[in-house]
PDB file of N, CA and C in Angstrom:
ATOM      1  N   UNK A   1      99.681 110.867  97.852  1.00  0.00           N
ATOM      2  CA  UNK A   1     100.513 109.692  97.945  1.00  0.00           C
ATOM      3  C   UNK A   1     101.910 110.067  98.445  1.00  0.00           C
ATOM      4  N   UNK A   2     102.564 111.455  97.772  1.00  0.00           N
ATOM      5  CA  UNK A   2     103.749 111.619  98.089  1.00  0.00           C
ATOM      6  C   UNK A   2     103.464 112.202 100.121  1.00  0.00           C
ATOM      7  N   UNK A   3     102.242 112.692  99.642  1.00  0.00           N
ATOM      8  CA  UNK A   3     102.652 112.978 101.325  1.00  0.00           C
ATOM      9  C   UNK A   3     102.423 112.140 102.723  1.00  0.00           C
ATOM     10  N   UNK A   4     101.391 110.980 101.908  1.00  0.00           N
ATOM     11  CA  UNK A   4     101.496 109.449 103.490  1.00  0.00           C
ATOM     12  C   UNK A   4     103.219 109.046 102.896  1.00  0.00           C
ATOM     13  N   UNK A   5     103.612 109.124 102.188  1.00  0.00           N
ATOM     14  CA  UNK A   5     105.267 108.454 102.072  1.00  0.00           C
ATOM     15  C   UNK A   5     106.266 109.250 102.868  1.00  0.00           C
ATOM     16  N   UNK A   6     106.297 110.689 102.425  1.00  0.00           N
ATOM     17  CA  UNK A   6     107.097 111.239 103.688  1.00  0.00           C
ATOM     18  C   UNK A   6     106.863 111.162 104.954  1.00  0.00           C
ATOM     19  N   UNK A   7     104.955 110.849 105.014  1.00  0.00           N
ATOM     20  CA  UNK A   7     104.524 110.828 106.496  1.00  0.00           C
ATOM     21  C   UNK A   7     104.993 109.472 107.291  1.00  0.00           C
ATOM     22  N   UNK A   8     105.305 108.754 106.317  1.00  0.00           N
ATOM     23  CA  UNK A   8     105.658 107.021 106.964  1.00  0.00           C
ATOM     24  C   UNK A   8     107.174 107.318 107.274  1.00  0.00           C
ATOM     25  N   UNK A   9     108.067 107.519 106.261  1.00  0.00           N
ATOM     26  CA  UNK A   9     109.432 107.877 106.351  1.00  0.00           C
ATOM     27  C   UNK A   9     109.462 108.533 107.843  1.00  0.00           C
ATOM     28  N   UNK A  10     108.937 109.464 107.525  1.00  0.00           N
ATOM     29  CA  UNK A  10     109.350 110.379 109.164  1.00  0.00           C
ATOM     30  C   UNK A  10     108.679 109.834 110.540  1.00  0.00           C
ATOM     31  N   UNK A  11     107.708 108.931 110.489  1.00  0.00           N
ATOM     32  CA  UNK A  11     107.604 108.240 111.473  1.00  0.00           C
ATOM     33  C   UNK A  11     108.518 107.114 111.528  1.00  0.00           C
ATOM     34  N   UNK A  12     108.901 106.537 110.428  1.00  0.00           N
ATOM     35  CA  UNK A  12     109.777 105.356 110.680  1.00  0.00           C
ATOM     36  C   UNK A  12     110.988 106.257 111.740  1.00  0.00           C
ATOM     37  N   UNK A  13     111.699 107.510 111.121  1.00  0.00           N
ATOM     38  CA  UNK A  13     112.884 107.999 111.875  1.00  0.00           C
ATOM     39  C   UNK A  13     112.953 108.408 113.145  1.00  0.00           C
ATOM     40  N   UNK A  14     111.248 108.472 112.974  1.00  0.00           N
ATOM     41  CA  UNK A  14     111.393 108.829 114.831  1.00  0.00           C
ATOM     42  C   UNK A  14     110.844 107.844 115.479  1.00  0.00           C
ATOM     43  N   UNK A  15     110.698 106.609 115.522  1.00  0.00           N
ATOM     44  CA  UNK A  15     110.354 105.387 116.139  1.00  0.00           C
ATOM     45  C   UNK A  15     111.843 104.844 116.205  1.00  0.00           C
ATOM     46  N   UNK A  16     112.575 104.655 115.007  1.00  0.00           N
ATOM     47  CA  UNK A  16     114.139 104.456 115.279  1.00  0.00           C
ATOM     48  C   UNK A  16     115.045 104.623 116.311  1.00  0.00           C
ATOM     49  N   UNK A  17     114.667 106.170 115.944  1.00  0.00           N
ATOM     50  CA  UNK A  17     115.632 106.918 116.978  1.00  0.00           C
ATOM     51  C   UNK A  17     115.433 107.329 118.348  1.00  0.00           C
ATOM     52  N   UNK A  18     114.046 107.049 118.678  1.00  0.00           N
ATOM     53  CA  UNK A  18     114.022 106.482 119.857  1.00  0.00           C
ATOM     54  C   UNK A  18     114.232 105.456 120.139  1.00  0.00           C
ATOM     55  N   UNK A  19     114.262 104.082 119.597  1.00  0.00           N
ATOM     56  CA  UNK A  19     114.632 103.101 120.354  1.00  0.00           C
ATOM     57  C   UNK A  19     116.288 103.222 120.103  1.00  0.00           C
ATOM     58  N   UNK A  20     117.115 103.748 119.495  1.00  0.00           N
ATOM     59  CA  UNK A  20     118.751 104.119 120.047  1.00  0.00           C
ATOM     60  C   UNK A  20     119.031 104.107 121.137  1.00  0.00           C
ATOM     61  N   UNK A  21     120.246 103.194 120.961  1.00  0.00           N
ATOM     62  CA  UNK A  21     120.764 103.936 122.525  1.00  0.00           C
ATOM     63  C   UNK A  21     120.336 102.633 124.378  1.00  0.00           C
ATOM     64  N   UNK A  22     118.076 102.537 123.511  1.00  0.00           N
ATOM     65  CA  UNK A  22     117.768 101.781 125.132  1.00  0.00           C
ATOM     66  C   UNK A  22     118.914 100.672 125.538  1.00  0.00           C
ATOM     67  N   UNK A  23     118.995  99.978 124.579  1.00  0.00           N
ATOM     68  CA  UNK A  23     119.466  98.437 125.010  1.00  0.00           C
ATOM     69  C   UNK A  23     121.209  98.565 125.145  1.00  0.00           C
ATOM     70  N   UNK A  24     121.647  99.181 125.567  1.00  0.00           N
ATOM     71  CA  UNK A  24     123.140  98.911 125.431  1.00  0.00           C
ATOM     72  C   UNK A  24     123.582  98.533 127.409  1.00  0.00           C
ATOM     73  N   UNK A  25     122.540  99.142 127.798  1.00  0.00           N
ATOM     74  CA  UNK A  25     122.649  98.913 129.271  1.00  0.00           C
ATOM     75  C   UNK A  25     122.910  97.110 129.816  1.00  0.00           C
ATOM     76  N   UNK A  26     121.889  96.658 128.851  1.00  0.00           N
ATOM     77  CA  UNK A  26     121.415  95.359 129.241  1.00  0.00           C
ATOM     78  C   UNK A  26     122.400  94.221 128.872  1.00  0.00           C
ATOM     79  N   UNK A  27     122.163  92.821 129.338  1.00  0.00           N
ATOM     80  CA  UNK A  27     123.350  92.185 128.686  1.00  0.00           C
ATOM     81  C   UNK A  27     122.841  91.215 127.288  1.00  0.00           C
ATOM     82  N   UNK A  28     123.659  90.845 126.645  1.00  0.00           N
ATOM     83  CA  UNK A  28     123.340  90.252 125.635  1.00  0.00           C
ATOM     84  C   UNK A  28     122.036  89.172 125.587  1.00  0.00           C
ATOM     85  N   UNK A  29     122.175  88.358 126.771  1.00  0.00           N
ATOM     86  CA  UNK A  29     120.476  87.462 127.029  1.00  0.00           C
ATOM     87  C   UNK A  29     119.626  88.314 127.423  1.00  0.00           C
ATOM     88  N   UNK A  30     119.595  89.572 127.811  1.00  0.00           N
ATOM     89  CA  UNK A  30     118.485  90.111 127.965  1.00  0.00           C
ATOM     90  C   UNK A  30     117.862  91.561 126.797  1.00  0.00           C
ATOM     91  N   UNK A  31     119.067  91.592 125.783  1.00  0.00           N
ATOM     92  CA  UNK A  31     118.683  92.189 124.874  1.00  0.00           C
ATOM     93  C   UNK A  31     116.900  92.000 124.094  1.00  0.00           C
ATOM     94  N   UNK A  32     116.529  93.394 124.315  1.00  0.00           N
ATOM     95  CA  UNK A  32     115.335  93.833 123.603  1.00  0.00           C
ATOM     96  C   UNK A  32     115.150  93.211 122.276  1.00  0.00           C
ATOM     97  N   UNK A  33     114.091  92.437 121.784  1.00  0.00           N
ATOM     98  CA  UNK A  33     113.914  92.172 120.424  1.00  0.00           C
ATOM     99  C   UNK A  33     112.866  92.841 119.851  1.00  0.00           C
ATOM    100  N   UNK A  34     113.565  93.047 118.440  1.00  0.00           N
ATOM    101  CA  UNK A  34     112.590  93.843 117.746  1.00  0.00           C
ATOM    102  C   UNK A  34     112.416  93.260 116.202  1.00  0.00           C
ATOM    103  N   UNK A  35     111.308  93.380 115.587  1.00  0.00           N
ATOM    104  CA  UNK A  35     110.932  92.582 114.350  1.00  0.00           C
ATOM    105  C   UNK A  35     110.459  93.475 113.788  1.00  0.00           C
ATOM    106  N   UNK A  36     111.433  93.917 112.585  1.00  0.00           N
ATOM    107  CA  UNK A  36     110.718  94.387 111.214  1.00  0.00           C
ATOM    108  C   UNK A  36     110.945  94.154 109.829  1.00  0.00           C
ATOM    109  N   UNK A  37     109.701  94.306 109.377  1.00  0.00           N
ATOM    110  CA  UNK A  37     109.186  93.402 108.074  1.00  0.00           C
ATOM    111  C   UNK A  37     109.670  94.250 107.566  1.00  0.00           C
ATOM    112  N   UNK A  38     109.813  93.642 105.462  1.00  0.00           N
ATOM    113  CA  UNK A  38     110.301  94.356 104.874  1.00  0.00           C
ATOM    114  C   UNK A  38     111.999  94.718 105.430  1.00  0.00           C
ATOM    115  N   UNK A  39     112.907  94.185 105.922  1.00  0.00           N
ATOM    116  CA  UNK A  39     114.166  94.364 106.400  1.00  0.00           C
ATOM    117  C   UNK A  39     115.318  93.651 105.454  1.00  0.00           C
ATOM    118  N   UNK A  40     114.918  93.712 104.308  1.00  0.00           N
ATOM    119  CA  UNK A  40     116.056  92.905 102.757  1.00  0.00           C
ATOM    120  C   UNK A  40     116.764  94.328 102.206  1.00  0.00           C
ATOM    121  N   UNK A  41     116.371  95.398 102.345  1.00  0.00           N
ATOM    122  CA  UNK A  41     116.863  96.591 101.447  1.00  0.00           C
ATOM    123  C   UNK A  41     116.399  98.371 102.249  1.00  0.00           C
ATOM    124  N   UNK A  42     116.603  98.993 101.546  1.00  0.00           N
ATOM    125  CA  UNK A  42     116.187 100.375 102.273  1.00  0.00           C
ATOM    126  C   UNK A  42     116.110 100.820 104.103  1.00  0.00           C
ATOM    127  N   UNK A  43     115.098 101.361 103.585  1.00  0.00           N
ATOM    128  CA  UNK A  43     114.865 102.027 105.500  1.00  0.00           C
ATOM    129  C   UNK A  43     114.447 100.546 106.202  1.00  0.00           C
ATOM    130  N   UNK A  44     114.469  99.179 105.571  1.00  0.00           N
ATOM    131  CA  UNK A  44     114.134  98.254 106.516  1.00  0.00           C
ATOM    132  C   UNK A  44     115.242  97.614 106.922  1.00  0.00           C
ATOM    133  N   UNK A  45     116.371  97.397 105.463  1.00  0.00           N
ATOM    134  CA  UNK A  45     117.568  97.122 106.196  1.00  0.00           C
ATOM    135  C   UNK A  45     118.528  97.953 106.855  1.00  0.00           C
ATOM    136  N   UNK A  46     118.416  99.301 106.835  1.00  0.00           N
ATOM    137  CA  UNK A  46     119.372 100.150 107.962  1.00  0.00           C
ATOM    138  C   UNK A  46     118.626 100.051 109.220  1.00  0.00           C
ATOM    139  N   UNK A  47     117.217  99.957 109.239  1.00  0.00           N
ATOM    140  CA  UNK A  47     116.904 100.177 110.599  1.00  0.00           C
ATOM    141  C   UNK A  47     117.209  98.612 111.503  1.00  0.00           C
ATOM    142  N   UNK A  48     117.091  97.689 110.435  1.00  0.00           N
ATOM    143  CA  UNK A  48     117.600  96.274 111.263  1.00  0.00           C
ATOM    144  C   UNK A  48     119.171  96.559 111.687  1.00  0.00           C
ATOM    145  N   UNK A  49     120.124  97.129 110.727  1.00  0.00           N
ATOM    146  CA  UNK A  49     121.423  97.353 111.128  1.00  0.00           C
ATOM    147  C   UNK A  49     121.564  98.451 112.355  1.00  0.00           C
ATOM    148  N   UNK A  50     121.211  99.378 112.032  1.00  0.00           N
ATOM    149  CA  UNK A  50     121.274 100.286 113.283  1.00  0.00           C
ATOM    150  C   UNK A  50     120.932  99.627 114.467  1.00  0.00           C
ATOM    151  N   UNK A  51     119.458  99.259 114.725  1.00  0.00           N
ATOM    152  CA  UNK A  51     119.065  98.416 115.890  1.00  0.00           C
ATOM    153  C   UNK A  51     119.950  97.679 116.279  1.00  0.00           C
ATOM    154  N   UNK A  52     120.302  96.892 115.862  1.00  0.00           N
ATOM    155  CA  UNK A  52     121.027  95.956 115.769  1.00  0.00           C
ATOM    156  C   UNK A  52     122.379  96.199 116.549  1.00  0.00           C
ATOM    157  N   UNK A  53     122.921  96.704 115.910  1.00  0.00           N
ATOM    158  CA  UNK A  53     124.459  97.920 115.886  1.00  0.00           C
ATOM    159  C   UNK A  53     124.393  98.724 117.853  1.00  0.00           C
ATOM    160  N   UNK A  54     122.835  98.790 117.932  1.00  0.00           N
ATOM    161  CA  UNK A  54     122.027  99.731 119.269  1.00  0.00           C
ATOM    162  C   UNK A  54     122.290  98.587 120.032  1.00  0.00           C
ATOM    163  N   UNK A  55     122.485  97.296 120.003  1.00  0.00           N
ATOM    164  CA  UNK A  55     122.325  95.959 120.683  1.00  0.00           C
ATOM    165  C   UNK A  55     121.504  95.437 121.110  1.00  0.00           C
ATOM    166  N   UNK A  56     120.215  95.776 120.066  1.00  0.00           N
ATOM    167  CA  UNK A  56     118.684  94.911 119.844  1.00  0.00           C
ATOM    168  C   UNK A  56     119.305  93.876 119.191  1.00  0.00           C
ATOM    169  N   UNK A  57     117.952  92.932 119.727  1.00  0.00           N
ATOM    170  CA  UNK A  57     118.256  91.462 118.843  1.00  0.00           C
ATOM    171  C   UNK A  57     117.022  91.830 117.832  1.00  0.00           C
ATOM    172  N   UNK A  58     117.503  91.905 116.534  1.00  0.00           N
ATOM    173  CA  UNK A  58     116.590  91.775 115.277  1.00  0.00           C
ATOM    174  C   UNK A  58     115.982  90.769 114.256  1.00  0.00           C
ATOM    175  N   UNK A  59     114.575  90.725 114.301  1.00  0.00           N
ATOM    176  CA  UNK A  59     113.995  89.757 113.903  1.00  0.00           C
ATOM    177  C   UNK A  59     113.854  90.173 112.735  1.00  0.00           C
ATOM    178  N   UNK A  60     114.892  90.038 111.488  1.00  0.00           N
ATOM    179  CA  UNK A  60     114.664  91.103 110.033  1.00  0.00           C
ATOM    180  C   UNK A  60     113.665  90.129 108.924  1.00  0.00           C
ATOM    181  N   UNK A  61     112.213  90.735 108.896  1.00  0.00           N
ATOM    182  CA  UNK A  61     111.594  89.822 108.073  1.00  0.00           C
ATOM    183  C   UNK A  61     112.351  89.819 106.274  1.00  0.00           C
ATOM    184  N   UNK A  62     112.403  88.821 105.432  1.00  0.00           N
ATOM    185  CA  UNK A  62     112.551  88.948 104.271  1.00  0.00           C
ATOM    186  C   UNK A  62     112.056  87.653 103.349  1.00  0.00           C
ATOM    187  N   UNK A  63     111.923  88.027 102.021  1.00  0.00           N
ATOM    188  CA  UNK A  63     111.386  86.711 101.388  1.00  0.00           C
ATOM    189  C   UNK A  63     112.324  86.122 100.733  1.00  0.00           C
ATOM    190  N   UNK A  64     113.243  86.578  99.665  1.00  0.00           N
ATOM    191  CA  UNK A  64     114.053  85.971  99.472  1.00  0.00           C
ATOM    192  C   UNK A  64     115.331  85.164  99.980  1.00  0.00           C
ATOM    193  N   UNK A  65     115.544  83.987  99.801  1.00  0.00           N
ATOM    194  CA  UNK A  65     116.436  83.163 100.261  1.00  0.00           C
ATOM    195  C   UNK A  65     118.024  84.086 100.318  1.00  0.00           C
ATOM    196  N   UNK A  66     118.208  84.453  99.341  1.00  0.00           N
ATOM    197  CA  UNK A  66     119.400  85.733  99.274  1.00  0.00           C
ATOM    198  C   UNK A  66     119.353  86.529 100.260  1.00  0.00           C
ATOM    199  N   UNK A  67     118.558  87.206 100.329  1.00  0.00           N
ATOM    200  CA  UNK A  67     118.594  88.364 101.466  1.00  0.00           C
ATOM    201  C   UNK A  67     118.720  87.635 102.820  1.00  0.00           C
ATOM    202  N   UNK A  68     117.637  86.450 102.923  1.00  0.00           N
ATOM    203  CA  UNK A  68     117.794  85.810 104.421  1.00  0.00           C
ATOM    204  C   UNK A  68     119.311  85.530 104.792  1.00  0.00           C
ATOM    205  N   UNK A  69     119.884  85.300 104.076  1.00  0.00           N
ATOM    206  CA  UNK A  69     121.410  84.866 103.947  1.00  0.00           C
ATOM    207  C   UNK A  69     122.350  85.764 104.143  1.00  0.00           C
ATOM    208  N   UNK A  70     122.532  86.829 103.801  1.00  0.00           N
ATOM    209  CA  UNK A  70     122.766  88.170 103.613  1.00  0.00           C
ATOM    210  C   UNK A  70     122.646  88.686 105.074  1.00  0.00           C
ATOM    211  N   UNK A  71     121.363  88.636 105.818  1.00  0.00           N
ATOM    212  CA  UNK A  71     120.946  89.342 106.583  1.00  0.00           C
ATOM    213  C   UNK A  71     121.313  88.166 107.966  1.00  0.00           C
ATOM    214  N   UNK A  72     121.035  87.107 108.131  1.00  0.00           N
ATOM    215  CA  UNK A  72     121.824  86.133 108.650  1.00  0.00           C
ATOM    216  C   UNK A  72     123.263  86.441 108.816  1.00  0.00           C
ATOM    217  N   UNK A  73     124.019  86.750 108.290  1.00  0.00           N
ATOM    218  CA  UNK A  73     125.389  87.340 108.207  1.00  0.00           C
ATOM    219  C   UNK A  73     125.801  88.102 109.455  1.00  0.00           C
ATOM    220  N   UNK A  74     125.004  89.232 109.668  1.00  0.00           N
ATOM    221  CA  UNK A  74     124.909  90.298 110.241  1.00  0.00           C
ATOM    222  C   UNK A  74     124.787  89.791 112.161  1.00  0.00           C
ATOM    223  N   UNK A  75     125.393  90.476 113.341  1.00  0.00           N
ATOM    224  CA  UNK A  75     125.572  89.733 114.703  1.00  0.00           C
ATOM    225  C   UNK A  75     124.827  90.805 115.005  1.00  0.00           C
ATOM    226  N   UNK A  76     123.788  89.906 115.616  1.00  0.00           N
ATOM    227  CA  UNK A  76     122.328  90.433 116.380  1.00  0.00           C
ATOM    228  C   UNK A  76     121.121  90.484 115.402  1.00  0.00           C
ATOM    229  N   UNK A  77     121.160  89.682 114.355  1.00  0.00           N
ATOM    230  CA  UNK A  77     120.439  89.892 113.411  1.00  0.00           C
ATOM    231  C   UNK A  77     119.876  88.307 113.242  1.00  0.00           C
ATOM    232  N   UNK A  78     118.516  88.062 113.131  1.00  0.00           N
ATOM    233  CA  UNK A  78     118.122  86.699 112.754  1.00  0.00           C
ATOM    234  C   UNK A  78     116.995  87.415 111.199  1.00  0.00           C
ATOM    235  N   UNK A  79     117.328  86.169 110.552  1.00  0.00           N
ATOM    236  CA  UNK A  79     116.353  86.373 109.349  1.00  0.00           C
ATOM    237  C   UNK A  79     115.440  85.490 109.248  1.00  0.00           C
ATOM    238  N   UNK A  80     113.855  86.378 109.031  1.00  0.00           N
ATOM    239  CA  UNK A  80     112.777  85.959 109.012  1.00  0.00           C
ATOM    240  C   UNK A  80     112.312  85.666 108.225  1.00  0.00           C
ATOM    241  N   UNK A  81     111.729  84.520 107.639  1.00  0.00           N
ATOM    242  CA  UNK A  81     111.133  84.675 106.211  1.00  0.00           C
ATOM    243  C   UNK A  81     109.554  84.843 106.268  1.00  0.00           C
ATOM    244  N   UNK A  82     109.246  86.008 105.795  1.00  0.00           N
ATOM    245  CA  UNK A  82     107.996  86.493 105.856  1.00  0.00           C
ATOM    246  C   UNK A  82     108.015  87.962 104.752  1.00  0.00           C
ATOM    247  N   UNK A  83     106.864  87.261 104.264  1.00  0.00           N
ATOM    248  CA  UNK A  83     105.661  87.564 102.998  1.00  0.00           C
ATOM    249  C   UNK A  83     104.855  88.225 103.772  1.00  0.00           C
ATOM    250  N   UNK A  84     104.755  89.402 104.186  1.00  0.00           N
ATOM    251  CA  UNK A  84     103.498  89.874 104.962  1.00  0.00           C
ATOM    252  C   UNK A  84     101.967  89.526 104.441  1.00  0.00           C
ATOM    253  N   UNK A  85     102.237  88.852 103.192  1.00  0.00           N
ATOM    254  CA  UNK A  85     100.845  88.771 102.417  1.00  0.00           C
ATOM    255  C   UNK A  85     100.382  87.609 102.494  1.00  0.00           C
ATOM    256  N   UNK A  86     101.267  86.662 103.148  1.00  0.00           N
ATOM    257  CA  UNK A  86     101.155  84.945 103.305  1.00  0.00           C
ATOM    258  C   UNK A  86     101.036  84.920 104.704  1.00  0.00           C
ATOM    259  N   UNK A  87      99.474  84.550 104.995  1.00  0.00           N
ATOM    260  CA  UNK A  87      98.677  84.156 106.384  1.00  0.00           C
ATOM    261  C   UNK A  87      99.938  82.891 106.941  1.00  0.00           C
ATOM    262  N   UNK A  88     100.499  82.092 105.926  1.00  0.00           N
ATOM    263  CA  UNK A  88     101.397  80.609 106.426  1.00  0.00           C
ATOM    264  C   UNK A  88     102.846  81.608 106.603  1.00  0.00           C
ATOM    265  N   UNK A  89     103.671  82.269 106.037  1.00  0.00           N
ATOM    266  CA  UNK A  89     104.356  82.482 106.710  1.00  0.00           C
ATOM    267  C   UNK A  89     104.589  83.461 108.018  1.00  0.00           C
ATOM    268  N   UNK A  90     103.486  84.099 107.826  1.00  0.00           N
ATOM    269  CA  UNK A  90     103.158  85.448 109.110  1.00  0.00           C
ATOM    270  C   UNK A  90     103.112  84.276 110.592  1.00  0.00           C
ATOM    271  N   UNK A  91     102.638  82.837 109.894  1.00  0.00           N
ATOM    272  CA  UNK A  91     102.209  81.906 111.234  1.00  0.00           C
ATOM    273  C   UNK A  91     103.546  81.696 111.821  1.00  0.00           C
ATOM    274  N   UNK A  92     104.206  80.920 110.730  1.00  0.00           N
ATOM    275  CA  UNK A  92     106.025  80.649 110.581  1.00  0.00           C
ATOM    276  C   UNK A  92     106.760  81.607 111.191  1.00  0.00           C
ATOM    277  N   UNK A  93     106.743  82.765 111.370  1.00  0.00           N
ATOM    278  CA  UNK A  93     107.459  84.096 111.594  1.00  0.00           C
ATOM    279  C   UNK A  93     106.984  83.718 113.353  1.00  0.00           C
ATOM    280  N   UNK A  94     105.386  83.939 113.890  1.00  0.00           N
ATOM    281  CA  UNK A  94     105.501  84.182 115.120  1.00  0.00           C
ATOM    282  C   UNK A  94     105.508  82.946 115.830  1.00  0.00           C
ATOM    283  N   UNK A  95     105.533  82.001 115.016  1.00  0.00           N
ATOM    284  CA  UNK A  95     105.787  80.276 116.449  1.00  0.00           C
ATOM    285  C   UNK A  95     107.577  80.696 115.954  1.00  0.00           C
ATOM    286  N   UNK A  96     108.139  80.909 115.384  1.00  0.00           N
ATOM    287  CA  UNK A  96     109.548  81.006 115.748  1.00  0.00           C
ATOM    288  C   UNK A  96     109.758  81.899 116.842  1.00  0.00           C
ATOM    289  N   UNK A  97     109.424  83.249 116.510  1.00  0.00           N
ATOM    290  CA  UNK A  97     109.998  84.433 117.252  1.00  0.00           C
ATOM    291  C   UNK A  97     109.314  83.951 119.021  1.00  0.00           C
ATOM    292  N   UNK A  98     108.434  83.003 118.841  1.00  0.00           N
ATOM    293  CA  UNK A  98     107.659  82.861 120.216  1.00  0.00           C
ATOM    294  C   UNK A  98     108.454  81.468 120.915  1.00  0.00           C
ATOM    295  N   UNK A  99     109.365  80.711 120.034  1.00  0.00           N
ATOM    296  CA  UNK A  99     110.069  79.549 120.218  1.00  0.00           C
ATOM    297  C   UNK A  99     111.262  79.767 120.632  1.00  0.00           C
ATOM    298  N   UNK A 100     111.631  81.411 120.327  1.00  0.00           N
ATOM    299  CA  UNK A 100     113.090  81.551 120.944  1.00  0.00           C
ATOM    300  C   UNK A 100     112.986  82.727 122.497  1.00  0.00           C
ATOM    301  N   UNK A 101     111.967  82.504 122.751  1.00  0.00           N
ATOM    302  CA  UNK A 101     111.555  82.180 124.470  1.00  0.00           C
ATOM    303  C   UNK A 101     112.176  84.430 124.641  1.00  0.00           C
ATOM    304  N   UNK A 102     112.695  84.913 123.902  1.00  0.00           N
ATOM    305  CA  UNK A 102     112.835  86.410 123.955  1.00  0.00           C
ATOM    306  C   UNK A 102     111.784  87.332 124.412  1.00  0.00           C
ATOM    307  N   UNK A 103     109.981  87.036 123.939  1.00  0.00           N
ATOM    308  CA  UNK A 103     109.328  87.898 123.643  1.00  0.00           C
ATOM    309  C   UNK A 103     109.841  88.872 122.440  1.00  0.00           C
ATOM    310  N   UNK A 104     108.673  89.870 122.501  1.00  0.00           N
ATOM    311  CA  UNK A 104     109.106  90.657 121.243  1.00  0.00           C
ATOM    312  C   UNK A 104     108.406  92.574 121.883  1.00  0.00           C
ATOM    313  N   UNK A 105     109.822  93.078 121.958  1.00  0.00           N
ATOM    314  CA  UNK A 105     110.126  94.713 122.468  1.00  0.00           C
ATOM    315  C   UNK A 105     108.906  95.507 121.483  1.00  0.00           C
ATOM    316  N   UNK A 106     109.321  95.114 120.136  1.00  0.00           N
ATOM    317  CA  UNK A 106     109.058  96.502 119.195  1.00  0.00           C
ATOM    318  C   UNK A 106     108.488  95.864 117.525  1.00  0.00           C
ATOM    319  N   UNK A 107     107.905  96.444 117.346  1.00  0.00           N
ATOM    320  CA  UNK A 107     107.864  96.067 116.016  1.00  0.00           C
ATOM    321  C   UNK A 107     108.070  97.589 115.066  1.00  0.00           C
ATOM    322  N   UNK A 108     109.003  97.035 113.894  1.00  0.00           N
ATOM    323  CA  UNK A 108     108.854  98.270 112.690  1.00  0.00           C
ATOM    324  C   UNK A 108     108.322  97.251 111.548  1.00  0.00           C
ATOM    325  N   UNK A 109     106.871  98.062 110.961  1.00  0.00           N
ATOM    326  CA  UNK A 109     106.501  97.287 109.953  1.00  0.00           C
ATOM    327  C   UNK A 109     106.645  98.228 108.682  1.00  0.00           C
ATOM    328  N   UNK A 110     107.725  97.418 108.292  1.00  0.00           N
ATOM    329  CA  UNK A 110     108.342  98.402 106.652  1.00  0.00           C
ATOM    330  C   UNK A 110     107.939  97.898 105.970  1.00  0.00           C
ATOM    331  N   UNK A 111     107.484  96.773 105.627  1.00  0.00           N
ATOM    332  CA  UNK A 111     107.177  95.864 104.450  1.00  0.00           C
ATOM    333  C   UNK A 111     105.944  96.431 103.227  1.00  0.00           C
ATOM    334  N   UNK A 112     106.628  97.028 102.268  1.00  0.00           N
ATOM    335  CA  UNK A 112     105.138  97.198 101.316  1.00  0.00           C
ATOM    336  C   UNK A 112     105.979  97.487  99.877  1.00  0.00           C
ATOM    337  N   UNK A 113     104.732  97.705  99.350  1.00  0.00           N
ATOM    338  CA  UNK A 113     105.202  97.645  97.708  1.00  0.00           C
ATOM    339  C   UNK A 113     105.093  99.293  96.974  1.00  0.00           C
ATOM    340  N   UNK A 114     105.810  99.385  95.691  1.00  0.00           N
ATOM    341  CA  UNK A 114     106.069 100.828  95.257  1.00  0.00           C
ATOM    342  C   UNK A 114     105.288 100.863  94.355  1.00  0.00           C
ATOM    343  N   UNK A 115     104.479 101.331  94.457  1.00  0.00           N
ATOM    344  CA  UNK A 115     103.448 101.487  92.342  1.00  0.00           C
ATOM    345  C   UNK A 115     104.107 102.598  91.697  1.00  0.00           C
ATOM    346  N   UNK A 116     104.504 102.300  90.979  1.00  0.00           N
ATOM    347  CA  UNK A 116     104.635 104.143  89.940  1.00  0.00           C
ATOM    348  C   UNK A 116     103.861 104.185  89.424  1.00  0.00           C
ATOM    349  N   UNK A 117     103.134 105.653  89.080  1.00  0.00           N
ATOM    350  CA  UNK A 117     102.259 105.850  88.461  1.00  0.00           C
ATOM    351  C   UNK A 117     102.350 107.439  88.246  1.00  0.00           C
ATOM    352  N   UNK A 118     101.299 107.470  86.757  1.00  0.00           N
ATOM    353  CA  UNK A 118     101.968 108.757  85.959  1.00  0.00           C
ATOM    354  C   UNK A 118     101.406 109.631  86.932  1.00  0.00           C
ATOM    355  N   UNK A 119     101.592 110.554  87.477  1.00  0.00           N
ATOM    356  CA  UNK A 119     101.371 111.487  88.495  1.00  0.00           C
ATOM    357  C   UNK A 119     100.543 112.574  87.560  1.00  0.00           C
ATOM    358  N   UNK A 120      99.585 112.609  87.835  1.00  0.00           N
ATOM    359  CA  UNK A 120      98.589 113.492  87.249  1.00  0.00           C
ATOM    360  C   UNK A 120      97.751 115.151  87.986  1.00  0.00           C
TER     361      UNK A 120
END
């Protein structure tokens, strides 16, 4: 378990850090969009900020109304509300992202849950 977690971590950093850097060429309407789930806290909300920060337009999925708000805040940042586990909002998520006529560059899918468990 501990080692698909470092194995995800370290792919998340190098999917990141390659997309650094592409989009700064381009102009703001033609900025790259990228959507990743799980983007309310951790490696989902730095990688929406960084991207972001890179001058991707970010589609930051989240469920809570707080975080959408929060993350709304942020310039180059739209907040998604999506439950990766809800077939109705996964629908909600892509007639938007497909309504704001962008397409979609990249996806980072961070979104998942932590079990602890007694490590045996």
């Amino acid at each position: 378990m501990i080692k698909n977690f470092i194995y995800t971590v370290a792919t998340m950093i190098l999917a990141i850090s390659a997309l650094s850097g592409l989009a700064h060429a381009e102009g703001v309407e033609d900025r790259k969009a990228v959507l990743i789930t799980g983007a309310s806290s951790g490696i989902g909300r730095a990688a929406a900020e960084k991207l972001a920060a890179e001058g991707y337009f970010v589609y930051a999925g989240a469920r809570k109304a707080a975080d959408i708000d929060e993350l709304n805040e942020i310039d180059g940042i739209m907040a998604v509300r999506l439950d990766v586990t809800a077939q109705e909002e996964i629908d909600d998520a892509v007639a938007l992202i497909e309504s704001q006529g962008r397409g979609l560059w990249g996806i980072v899918n961070n979104a998942g849950i932590n079990i602890i468990d007694p490590m045996i």
